[in-house]
Protein backbone atom coordinates (compact mmCIF):
# COMPACT_ATOMS: atom_id res chain seq x y z
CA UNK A 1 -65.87 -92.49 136.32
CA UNK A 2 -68.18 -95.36 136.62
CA UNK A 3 -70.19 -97.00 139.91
CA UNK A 4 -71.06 -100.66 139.44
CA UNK A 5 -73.87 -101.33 141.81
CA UNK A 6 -75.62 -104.44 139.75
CA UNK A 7 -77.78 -106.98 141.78
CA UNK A 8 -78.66 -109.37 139.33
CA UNK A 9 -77.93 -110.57 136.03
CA UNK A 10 -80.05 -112.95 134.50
CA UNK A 11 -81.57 -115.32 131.37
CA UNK A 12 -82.85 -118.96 132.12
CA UNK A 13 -80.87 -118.79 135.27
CA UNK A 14 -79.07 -115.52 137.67
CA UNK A 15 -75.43 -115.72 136.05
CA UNK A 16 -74.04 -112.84 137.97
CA UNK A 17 -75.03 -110.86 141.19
CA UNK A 18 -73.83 -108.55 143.73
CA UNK A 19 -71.44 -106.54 141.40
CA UNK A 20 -70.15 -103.42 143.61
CA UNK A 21 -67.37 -101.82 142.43
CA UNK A 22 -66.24 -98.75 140.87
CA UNK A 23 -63.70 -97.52 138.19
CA UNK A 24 -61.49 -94.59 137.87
CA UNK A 25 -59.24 -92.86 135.37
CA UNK A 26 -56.21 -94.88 135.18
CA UNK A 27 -57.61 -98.16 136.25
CA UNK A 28 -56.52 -100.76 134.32
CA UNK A 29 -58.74 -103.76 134.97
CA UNK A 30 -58.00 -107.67 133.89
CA UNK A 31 -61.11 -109.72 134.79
CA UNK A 32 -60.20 -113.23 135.03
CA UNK A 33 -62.25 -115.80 136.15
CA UNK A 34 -63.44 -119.87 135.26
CA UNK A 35 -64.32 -120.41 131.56
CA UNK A 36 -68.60 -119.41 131.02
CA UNK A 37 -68.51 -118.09 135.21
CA UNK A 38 -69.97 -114.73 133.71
CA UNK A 39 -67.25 -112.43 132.21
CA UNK A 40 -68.27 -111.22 129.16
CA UNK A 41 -71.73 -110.70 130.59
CA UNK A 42 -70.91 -108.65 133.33
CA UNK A 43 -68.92 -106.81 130.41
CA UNK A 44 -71.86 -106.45 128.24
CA UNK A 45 -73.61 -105.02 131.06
CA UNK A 46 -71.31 -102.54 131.42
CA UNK A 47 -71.21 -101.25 127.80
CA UNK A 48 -74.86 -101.03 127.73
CA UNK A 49 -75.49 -104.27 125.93
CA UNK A 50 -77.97 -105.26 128.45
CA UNK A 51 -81.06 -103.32 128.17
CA UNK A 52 -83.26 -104.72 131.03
CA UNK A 53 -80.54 -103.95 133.29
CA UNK A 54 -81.52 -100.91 135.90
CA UNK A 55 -80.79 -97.58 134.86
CA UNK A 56 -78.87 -97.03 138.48
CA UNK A 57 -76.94 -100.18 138.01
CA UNK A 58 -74.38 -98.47 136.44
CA UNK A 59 -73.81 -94.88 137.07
CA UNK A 60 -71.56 -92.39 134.79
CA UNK A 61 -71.91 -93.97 131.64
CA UNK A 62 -73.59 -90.82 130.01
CA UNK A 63 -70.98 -89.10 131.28
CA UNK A 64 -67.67 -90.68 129.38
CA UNK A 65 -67.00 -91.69 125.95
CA UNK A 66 -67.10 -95.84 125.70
CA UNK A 67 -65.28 -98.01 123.50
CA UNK A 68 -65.98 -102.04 123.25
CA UNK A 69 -63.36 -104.47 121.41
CA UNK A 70 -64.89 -107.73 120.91
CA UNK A 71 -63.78 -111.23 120.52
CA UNK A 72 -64.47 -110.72 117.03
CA UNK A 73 -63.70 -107.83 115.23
CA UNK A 74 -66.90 -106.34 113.60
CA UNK A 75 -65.44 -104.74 110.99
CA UNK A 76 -67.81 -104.30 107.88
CA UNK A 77 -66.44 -106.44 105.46
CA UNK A 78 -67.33 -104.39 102.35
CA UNK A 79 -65.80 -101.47 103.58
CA UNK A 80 -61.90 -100.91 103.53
CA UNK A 81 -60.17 -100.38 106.21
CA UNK A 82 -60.19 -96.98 106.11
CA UNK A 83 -64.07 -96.32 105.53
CA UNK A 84 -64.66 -98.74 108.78
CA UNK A 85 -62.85 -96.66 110.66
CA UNK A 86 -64.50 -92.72 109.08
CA UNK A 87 -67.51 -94.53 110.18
CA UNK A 88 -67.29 -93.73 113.45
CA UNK A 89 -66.35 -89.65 112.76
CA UNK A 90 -62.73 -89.74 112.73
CA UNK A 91 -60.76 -87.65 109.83
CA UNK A 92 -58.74 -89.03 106.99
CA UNK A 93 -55.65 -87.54 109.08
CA UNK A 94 -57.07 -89.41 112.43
CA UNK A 95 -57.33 -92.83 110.72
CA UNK A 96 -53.80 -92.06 108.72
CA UNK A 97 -52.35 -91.54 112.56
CA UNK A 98 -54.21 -94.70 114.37
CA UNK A 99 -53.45 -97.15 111.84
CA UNK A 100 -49.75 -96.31 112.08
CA UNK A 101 -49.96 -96.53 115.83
CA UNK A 102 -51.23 -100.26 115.25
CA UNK A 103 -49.05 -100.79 112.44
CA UNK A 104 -51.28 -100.94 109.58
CA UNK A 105 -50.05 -97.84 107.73
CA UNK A 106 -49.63 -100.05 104.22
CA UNK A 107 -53.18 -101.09 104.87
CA UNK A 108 -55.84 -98.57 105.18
CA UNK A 109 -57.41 -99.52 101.77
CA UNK A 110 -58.04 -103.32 101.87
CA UNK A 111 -60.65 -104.72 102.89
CA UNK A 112 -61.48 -107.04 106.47
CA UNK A 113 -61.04 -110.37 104.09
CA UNK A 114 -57.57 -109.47 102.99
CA UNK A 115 -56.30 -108.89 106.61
CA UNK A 116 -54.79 -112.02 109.17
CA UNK A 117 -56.86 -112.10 112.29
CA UNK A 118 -54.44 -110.00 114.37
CA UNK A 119 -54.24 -107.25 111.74
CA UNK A 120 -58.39 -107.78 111.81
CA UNK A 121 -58.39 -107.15 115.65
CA UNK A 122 -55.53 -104.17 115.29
CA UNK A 123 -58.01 -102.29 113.11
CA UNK A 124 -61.11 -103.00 115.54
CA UNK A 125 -58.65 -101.30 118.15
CA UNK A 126 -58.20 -98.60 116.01
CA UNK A 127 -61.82 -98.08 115.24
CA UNK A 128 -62.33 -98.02 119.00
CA UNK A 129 -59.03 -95.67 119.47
CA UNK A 130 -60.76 -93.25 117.03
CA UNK A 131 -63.80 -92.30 119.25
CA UNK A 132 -60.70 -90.85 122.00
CA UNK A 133 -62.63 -93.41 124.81
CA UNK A 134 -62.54 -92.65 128.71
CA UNK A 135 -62.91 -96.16 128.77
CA UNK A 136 -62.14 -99.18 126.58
CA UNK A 137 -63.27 -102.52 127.22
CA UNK A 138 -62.04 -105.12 125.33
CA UNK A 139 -63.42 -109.38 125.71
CA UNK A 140 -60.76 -111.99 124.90
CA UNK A 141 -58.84 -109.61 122.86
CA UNK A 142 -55.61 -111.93 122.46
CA UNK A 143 -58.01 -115.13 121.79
CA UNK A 144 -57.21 -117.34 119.02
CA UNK A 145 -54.14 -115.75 118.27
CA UNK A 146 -50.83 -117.92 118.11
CA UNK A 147 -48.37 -116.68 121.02
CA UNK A 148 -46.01 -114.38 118.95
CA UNK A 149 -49.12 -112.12 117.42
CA UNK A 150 -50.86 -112.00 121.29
CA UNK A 151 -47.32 -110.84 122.18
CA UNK A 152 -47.59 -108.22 120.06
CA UNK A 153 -50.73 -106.78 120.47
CA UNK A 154 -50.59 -107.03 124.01
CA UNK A 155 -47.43 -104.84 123.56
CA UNK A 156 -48.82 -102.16 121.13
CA UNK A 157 -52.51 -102.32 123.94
CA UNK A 158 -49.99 -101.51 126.72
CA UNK A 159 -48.43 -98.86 125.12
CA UNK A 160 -51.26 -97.21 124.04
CA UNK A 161 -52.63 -97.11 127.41
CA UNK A 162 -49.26 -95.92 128.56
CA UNK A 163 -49.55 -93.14 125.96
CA UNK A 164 -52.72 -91.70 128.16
CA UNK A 165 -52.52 -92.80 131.74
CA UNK A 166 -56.07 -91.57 132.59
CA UNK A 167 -57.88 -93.76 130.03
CA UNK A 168 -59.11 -96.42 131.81
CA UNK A 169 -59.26 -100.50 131.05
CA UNK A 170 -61.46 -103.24 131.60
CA UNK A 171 -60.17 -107.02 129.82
CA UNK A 172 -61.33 -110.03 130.39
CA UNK A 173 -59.23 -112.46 129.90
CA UNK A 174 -58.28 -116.19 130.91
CA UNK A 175 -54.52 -115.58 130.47
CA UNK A 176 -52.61 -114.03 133.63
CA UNK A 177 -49.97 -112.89 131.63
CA UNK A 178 -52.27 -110.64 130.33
CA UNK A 179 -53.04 -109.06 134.00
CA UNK A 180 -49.35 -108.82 134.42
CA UNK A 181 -48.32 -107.24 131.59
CA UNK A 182 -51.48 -104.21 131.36
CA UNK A 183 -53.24 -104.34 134.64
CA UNK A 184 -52.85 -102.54 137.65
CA UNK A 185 -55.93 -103.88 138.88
CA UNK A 186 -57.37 -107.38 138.95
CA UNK A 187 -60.99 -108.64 139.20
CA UNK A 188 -62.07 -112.17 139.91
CA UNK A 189 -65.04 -113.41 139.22
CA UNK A 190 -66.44 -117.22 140.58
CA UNK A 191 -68.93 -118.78 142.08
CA UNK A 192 -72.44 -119.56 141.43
CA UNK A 193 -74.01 -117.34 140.57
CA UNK A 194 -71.22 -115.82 140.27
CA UNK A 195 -69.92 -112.44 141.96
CA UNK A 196 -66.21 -110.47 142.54
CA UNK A 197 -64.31 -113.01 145.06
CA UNK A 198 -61.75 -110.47 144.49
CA UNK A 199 -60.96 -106.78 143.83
CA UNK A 200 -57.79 -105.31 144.41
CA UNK A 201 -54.81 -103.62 142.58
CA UNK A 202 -51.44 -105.90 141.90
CA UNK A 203 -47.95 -105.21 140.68
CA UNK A 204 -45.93 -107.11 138.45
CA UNK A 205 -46.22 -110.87 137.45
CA UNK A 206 -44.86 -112.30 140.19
CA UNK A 207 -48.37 -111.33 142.24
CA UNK A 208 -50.51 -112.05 139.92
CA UNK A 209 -49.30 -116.00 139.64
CA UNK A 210 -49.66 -116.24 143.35
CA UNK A 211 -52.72 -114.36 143.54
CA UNK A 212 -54.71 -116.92 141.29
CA UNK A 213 -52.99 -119.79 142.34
CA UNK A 214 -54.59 -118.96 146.20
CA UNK A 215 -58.10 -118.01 144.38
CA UNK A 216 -57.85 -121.11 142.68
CA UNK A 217 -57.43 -123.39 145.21
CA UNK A 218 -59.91 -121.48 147.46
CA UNK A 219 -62.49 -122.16 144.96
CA UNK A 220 -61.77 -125.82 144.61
CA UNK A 221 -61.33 -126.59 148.10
């Protein structure tokens, strides 16, 4: 699907280097790592976002259908709910499906203002369900959301996933609860500049708690 082969990543300073990795159907991805280490701009660089970044430096992305979730949701706030989502090409009947799926059936017609933040970031996830991605990437999805609404849109992510096991996953996240509950995969990122000090798949929440905890103390021995 996608072949990571990224040797620098740079602004004032090189924040990231060394990236080589690759991503197949069904990977589901947490990428954890130190607050500001790099994350969400080896992320960016991924989508695209980065555009002095070598065309070889990642290879495939012409080749699947891409959908980003931000930290914030990007909706346009003069738009309802259902017009933000017809932007991107889906069908009255499409949006009428995906916001039931993130339970937001009673609210296709109001507008990003009138919404909580977690029904803000379920209709971003929608909007990103609509294109039918290969991949979604998604940056601090559960941030800023108290512990009962993460719960529950960490549920409704897994079970979308769950719903089509090749559609791959990349999250970064600082939360390993997050890794246990939707990744089969984990990615660490540290050092400076930073690069993958780990790349490997996992299984259940017991190894992922035991996992960082040895990362973690590697890194500040």
């Amino acid at each position: 699907m996608l072949e990571l082969r990224i040797e620098r990543l740079a602004y004032d300073r090189t924040v990231v280097e060394g990236i080589g990795a690759s991503v197949a159907p069904g990977d589901h991805i947490c990428l954890l790592g130190p607050s500001g280490i790099g994350k969400t701009t080896l992320l960016n660089a991924i989508a695209g976002l980065v555009p002095w970044l070598p065309a070889g430096a990642v290879i495939g992305r012409d080749r699947i259908r891409l959908a980003y979730l931000f930290q914030e949701h990007r909706l346009l706030p003069w738009r309802t709910v259902r017009q933000n989502i017809r932007l991107v090409g889906a069908s009255d009947e499409t949006v009428d499906r995906l916001l039931a799926d993130v339970g937001l059936a009673d609210h296709a017609e109001s507008l990003p203002d009138q919404l909580s933040l977690g029904m803000a970031r379920r209709a971003a996830l929608a909007r990103c369900l609509a294109i039918e991605p290969d991949l979604l990437l998604m940056d601090e999805p559960f941030a800023s959301l108290d512990a009962d609404r993460a719960g529950e849109l960490r549920e409704l992510i897994r079970a979308l996933l769950a719903s089509r096991p090749d559609r791959a996953m990349i999250c970064v996240t600082h939360d390993p609860a997050d890794a246990a509950a939707l990744a089969n995969r984990l990615w660490y990122l540290d050092g400076a500049p930073a690069t993958l000090r780990w790349d490997e798949r996992i299984n259940g929440v017991d190894e992922v708690g035991i996992l960082l905890d040895r990362l973690r103390g590697v890194v500040l021995a």
